[in-house]
C-alpha atoms as a PDB file:
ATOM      1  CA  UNK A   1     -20.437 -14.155  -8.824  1.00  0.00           C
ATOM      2  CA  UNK A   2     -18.597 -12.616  -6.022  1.00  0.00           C
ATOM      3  CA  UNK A   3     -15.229 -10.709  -6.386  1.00  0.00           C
ATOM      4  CA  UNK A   4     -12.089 -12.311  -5.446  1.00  0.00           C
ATOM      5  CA  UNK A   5     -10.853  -9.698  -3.100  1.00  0.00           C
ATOM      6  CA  UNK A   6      -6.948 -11.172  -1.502  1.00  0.00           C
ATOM      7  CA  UNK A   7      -4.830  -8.621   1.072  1.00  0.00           C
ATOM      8  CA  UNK A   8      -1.614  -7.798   0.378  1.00  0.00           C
ATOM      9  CA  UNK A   9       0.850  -7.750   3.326  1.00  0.00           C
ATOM     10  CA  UNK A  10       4.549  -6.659   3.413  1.00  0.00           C
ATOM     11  CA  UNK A  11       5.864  -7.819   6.683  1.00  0.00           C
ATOM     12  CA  UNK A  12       9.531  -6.905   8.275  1.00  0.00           C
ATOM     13  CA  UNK A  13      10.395  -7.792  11.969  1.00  0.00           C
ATOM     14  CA  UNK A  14       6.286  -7.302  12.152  1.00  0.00           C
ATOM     15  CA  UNK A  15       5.934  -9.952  15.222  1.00  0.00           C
ATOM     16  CA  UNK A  16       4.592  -7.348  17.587  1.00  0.00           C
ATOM     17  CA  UNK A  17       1.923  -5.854  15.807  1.00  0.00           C
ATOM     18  CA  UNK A  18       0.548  -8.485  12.985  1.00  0.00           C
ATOM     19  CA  UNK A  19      -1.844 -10.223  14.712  1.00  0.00           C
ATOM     20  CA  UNK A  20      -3.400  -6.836  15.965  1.00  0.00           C
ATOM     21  CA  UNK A  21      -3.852  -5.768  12.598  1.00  0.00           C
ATOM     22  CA  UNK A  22      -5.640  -8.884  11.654  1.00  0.00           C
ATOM     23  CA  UNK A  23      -7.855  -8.937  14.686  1.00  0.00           C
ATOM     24  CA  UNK A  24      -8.935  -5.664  13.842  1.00  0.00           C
ATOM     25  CA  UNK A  25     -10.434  -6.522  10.292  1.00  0.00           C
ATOM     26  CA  UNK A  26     -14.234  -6.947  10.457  1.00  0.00           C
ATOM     27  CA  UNK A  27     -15.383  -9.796  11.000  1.00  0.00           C
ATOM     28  CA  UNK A  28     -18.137  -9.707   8.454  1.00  0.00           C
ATOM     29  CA  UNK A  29     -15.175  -8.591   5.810  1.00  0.00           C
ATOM     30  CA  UNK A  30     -12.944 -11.660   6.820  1.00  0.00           C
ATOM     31  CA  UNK A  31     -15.697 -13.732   5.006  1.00  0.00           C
ATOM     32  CA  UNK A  32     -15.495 -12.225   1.721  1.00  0.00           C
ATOM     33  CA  UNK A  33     -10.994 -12.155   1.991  1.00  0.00           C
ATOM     34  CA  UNK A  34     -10.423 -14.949  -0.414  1.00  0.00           C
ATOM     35  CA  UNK A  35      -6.822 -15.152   0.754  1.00  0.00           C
ATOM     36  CA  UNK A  36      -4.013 -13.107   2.579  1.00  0.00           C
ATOM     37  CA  UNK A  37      -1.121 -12.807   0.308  1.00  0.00           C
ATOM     38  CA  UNK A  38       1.947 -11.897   3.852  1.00  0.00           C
ATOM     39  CA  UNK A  39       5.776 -11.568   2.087  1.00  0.00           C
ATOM     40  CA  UNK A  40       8.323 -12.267   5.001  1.00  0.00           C
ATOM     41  CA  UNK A  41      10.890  -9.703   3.758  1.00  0.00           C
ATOM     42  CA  UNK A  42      14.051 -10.650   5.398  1.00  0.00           C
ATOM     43  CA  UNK A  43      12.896 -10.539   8.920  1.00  0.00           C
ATOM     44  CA  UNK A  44      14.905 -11.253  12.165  1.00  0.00           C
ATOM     45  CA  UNK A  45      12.251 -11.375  15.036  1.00  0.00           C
ATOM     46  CA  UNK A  46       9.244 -13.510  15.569  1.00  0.00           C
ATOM     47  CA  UNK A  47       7.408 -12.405  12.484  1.00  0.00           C
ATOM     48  CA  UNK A  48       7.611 -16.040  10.555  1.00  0.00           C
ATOM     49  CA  UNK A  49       5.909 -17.797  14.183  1.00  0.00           C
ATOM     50  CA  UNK A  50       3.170 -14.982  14.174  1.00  0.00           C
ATOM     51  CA  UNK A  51       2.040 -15.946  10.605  1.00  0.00           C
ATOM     52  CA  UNK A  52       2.156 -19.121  11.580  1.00  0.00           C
ATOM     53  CA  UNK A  53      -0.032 -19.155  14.364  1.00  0.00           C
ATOM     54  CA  UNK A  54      -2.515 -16.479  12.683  1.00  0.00           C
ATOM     55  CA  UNK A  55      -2.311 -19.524   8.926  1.00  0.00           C
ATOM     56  CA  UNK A  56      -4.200 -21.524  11.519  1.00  0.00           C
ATOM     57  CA  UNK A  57      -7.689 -19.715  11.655  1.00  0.00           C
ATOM     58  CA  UNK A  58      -7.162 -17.642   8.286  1.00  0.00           C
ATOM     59  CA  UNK A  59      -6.684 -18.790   4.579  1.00  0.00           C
ATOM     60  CA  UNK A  60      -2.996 -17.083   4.360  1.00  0.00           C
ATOM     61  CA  UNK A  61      -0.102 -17.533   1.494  1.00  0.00           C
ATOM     62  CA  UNK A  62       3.673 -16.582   2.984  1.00  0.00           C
ATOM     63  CA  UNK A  63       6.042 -15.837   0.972  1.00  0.00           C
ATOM     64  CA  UNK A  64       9.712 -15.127   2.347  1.00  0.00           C
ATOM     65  CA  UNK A  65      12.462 -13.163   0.792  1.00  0.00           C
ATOM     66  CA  UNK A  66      15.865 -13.826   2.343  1.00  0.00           C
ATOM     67  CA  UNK A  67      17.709 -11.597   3.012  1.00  0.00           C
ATOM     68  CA  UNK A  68      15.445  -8.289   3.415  1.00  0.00           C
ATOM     69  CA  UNK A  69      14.775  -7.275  -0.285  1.00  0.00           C
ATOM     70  CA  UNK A  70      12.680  -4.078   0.242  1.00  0.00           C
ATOM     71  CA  UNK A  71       9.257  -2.561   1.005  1.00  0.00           C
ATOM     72  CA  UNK A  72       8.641  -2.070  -3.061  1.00  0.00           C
ATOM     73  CA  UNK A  73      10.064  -5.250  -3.726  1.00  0.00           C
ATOM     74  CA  UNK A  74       7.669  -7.036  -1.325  1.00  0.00           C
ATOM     75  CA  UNK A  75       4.848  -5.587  -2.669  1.00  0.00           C
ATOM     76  CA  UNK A  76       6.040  -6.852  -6.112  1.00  0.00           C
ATOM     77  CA  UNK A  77       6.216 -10.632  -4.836  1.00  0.00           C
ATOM     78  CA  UNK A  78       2.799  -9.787  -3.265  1.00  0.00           C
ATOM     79  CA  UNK A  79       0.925  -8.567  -6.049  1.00  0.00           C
ATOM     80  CA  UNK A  80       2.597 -10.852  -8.715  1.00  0.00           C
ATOM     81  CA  UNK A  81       1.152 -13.564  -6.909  1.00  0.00           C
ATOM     82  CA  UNK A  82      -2.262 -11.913  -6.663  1.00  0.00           C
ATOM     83  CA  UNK A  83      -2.466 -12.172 -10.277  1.00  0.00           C
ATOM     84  CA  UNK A  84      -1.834 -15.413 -10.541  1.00  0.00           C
ATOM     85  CA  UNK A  85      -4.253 -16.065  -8.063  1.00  0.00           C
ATOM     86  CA  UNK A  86      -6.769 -14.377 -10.661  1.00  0.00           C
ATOM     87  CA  UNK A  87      -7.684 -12.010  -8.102  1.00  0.00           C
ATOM     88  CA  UNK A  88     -10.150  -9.403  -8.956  1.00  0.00           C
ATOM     89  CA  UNK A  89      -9.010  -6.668  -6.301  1.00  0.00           C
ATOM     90  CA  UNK A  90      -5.882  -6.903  -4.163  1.00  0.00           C
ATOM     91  CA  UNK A  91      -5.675  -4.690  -1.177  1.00  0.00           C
ATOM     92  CA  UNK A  92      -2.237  -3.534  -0.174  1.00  0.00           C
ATOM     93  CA  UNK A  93      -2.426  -3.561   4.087  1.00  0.00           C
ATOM     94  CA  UNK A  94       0.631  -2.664   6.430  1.00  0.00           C
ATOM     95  CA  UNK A  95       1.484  -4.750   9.081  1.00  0.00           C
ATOM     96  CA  UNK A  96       2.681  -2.583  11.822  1.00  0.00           C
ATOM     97  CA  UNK A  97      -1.096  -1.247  12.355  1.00  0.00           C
ATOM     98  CA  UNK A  98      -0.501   2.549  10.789  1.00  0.00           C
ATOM     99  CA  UNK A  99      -3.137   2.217   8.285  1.00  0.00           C
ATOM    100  CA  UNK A 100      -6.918   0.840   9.560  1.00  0.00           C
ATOM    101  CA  UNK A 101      -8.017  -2.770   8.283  1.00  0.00           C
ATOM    102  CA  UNK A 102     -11.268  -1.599  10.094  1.00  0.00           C
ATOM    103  CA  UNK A 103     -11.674   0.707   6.627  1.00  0.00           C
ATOM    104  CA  UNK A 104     -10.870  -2.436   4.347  1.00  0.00           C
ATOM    105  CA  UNK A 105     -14.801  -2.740   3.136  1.00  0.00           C
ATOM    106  CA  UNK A 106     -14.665   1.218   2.442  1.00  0.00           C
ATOM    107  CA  UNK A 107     -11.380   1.047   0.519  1.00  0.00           C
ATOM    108  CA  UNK A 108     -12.902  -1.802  -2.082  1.00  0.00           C
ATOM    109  CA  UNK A 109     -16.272   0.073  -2.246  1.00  0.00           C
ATOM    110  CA  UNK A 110     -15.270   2.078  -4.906  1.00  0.00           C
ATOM    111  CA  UNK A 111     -14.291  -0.716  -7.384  1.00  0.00           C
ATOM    112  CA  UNK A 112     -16.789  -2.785  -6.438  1.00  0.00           C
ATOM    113  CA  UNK A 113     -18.939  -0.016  -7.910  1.00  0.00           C
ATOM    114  CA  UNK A 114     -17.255  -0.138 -10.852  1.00  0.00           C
ATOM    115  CA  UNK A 115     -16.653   3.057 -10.202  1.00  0.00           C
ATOM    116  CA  UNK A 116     -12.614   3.146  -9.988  1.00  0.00           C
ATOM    117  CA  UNK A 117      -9.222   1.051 -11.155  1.00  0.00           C
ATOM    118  CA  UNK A 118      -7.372   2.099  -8.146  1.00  0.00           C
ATOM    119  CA  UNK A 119      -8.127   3.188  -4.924  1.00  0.00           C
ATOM    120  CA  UNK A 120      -6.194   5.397  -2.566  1.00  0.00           C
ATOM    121  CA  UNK A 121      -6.770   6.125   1.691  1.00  0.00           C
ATOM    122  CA  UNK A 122      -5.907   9.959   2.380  1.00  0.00           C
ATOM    123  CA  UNK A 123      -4.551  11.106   6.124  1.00  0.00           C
ATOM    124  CA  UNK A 124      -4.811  13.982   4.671  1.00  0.00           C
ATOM    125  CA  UNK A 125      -8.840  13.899   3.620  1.00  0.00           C
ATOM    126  CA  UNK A 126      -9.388  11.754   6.814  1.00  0.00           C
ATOM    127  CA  UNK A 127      -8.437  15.160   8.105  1.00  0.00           C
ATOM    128  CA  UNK A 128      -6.606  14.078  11.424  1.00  0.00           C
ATOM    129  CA  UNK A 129      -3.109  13.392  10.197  1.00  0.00           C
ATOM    130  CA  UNK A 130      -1.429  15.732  13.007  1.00  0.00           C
ATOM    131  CA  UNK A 131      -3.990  14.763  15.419  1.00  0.00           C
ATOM    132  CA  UNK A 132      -3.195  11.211  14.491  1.00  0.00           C
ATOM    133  CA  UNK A 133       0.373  11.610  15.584  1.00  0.00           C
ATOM    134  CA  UNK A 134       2.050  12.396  12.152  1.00  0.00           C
ATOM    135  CA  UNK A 135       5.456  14.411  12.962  1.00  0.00           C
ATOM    136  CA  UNK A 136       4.824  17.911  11.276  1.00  0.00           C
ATOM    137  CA  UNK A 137       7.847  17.759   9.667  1.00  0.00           C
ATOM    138  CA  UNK A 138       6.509  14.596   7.797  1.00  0.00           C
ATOM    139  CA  UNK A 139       3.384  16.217   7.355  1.00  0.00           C
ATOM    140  CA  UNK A 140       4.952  19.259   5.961  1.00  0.00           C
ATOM    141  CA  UNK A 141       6.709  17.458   3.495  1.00  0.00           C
ATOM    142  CA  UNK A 142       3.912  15.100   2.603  1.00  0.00           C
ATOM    143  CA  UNK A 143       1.808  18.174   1.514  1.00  0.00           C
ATOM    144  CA  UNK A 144       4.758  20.183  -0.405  1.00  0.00           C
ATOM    145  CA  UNK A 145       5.838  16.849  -1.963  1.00  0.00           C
ATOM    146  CA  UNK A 146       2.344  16.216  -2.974  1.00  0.00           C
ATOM    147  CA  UNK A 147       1.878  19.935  -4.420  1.00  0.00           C
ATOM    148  CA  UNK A 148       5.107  19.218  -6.204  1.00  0.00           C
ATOM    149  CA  UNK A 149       3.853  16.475  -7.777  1.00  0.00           C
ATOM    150  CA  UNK A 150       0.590  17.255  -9.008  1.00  0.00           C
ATOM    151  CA  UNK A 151       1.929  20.305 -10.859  1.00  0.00           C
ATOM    152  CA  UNK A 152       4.515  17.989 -12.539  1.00  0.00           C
ATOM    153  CA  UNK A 153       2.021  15.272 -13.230  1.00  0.00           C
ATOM    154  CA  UNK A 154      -1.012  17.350 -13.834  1.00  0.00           C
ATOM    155  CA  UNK A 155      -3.414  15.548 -11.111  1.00  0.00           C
ATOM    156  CA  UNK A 156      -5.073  16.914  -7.700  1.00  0.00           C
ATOM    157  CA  UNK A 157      -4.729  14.006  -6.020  1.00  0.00           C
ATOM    158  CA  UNK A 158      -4.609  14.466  -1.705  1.00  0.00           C
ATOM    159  CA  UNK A 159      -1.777  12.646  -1.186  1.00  0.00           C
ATOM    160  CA  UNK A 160       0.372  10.384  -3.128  1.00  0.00           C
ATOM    161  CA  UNK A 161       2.841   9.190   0.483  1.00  0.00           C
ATOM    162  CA  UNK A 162      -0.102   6.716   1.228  1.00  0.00           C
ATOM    163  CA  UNK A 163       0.143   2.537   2.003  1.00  0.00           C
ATOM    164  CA  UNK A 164      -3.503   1.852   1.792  1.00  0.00           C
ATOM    165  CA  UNK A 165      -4.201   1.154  -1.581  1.00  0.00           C
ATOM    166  CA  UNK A 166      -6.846  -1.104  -3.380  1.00  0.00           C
ATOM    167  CA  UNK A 167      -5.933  -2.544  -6.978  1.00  0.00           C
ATOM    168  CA  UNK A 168      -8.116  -3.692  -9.560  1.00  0.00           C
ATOM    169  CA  UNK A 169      -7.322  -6.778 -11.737  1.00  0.00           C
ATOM    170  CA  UNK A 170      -7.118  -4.407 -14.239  1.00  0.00           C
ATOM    171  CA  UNK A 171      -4.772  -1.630 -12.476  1.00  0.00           C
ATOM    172  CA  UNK A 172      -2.768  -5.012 -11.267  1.00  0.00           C
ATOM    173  CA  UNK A 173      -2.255  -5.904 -14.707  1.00  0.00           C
ATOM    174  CA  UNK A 174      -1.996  -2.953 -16.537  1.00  0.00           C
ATOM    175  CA  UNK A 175       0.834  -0.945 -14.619  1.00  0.00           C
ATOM    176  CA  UNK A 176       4.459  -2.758 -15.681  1.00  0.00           C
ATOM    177  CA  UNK A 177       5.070  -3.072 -11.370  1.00  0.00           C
ATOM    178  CA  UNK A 178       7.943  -5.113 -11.891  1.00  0.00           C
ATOM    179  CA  UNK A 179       9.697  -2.156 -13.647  1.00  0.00           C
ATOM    180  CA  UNK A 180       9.190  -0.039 -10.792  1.00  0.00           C
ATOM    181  CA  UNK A 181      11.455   0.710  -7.687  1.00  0.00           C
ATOM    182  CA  UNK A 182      12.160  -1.901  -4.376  1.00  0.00           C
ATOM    183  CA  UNK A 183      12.240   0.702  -2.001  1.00  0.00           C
ATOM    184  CA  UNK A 184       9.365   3.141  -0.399  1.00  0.00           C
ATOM    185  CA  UNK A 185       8.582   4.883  -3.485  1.00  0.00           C
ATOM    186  CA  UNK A 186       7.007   2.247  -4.866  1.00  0.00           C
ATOM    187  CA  UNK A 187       3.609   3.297  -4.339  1.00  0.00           C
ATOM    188  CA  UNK A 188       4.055   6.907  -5.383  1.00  0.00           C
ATOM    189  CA  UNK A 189       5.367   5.135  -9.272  1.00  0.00           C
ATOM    190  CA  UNK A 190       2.290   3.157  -8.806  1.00  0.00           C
ATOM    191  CA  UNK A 191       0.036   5.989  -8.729  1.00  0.00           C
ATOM    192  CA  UNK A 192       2.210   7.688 -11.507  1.00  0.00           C
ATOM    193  CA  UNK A 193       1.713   4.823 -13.821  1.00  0.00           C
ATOM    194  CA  UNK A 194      -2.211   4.420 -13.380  1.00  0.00           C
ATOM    195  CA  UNK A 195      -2.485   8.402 -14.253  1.00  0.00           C
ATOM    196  CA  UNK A 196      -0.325   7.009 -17.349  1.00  0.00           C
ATOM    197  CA  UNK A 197      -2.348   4.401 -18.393  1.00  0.00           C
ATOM    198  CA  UNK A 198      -5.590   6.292 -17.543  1.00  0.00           C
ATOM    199  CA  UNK A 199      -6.875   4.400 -14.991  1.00  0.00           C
ATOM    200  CA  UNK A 200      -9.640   6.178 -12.604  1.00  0.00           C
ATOM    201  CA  UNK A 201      -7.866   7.069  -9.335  1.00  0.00           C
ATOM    202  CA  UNK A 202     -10.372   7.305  -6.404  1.00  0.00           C
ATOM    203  CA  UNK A 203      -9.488   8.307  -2.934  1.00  0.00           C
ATOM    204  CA  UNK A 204     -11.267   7.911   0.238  1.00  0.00           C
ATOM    205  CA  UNK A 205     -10.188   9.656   3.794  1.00  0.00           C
ATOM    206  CA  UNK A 206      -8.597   7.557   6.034  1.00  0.00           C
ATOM    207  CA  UNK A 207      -7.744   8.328  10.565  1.00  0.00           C
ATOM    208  CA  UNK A 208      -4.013   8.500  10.694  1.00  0.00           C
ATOM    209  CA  UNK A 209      -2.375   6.511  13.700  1.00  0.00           C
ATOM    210  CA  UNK A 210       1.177   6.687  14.571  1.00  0.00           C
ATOM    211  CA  UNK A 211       2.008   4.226  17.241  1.00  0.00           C
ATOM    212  CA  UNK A 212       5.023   3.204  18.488  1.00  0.00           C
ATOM    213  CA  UNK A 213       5.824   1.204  15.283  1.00  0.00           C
ATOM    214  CA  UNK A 214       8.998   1.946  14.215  1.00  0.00           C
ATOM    215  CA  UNK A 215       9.815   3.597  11.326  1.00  0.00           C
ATOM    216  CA  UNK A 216      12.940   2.669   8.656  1.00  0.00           C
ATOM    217  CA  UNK A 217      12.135   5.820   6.497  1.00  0.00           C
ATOM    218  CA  UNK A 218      14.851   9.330   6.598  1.00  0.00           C
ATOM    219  CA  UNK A 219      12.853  11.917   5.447  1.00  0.00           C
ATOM    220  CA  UNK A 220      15.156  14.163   4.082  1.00  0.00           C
ATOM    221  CA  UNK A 221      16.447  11.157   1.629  1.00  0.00           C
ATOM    222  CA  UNK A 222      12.581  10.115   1.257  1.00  0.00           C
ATOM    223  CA  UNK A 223      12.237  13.978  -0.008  1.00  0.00           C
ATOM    224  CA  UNK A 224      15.270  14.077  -2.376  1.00  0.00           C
ATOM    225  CA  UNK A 225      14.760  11.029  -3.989  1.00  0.00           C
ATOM    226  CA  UNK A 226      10.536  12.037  -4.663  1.00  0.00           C
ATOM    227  CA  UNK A 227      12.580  14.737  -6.719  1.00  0.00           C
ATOM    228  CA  UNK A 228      14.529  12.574  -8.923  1.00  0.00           C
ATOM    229  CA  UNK A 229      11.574  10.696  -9.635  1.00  0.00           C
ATOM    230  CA  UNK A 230       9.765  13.810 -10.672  1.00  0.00           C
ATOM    231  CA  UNK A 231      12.489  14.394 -12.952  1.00  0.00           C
ATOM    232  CA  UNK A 232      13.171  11.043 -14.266  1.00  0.00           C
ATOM    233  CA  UNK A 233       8.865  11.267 -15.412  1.00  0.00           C
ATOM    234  CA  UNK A 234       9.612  14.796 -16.841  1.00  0.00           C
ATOM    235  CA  UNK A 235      12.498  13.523 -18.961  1.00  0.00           C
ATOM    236  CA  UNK A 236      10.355  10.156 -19.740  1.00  0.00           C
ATOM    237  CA  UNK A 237      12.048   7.561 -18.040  1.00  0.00           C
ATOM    238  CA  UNK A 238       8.549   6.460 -16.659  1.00  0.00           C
ATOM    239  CA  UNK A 239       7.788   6.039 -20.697  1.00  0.00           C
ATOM    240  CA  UNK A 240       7.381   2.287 -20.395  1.00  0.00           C
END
């Protein structure tokens, strides 16, 4: 019996660059995408008409939050209703192009396999992050912040700052998501928890590609608050 596999999609003020991203998944893959789970988070430009026009030659859910609600808390909406779709791997897929739906049958492999719970795509194994356009300052920060935090959780995983990420049903319904933040750290406390429950963490390397999407991330404040959530796990507030 095949695998449920359903995409994830947060989408804010994505109207210029969501039907790219879906053009760009392989055809051959589209077959096996049960559904496309896209959560409208609050946005003001033609994202809502996009998904509209892409519902009509793919199988897609929309959900809206109004007003914005929050990159975490989209994902939340997302992946909740993943579950109750009884899917058996949920992919989590930007829609401003960064990360490469091309790699979306690579990204699965690895729980198809049976081989991992949770799947991870590394700019930083993919080995082109500052080729791909990543600022160095984000890049330095991405690899101190990571350092950081595999010496406070005891991993040696690549990078924990990525938005490609592939979920099994039993990472999806394992890891208490709902207790976790709204905001951009979201996946970072995602890949905190599955270390907690002992789920197998996989990573594959990914091609970084900054465009001209635009960002809604300060680094400095991204940096500070990967700090406090350090210390909030050291002092068990991640106990759940």
């Amino acid at each position: 019996m095949a695998e449920k596999i359903v995409i994830v999609m947060p989408a804010y003020n994505a109207g210029k660059t969501i039907e790219s991203v879906f053009s760009r998944i392989p055809k051959q893959f589209l077959k096996k995408i049960s559904e496309f789970i896209v959560v409208n988070d609050g946005s003001t430009d033609d994202t809502v008409e996009k998904i509209k026009l892409l519902s009509k030659h793919h199988k897609i859910k929309m959900l809206t939050h109004d007003p914005n609600r929050g990159y975490g808390a989209a994902q939340k909406t997302g992946f909740i209703q993943a579950i109750k779709s009884n899917a058996d791997i949920a992919v989590l897929l930007h829609s401003d192009g960064q990360y490469p739906p091309e790699m979306l049958p690579t990204i699965i492999s690895p729980i198809l396999s049976g081989n991992a719970d949770m799947v991870l795509g590394s700019r930083i194994l993919g080995g082109t992050a500052l080729k791909g356009g990543m600022p160095l300052h984000r890049y330095i920060g991405n690899r101190a912040l990571t350092m950081l935090e595999n010496l406070a959780y005891g991993l040696n995983i690549s990078e924990y700052h990525t938005g490609y990420i592939a979920y099994s049903k039993k990472a999806l319904t394992s890891i208490p998501l709902l207790k976790l933040s709204n905001t951009f750290h979201f996946d970072g406390e995602m890949i905190l928890m599955a270390s907690k429950r002992k789920l197998r963490i996989k990573e594959i390397g990914i091609p970084t590609h900054y465009g001209s999407e635009e960002t809604y991330l300060n680094a400095f404040t991204y940096g500070i608050d990967v700090l406090k959530i350090i210390f909030k796990n050291l002092i068990g507030k991640y106990n759940f």
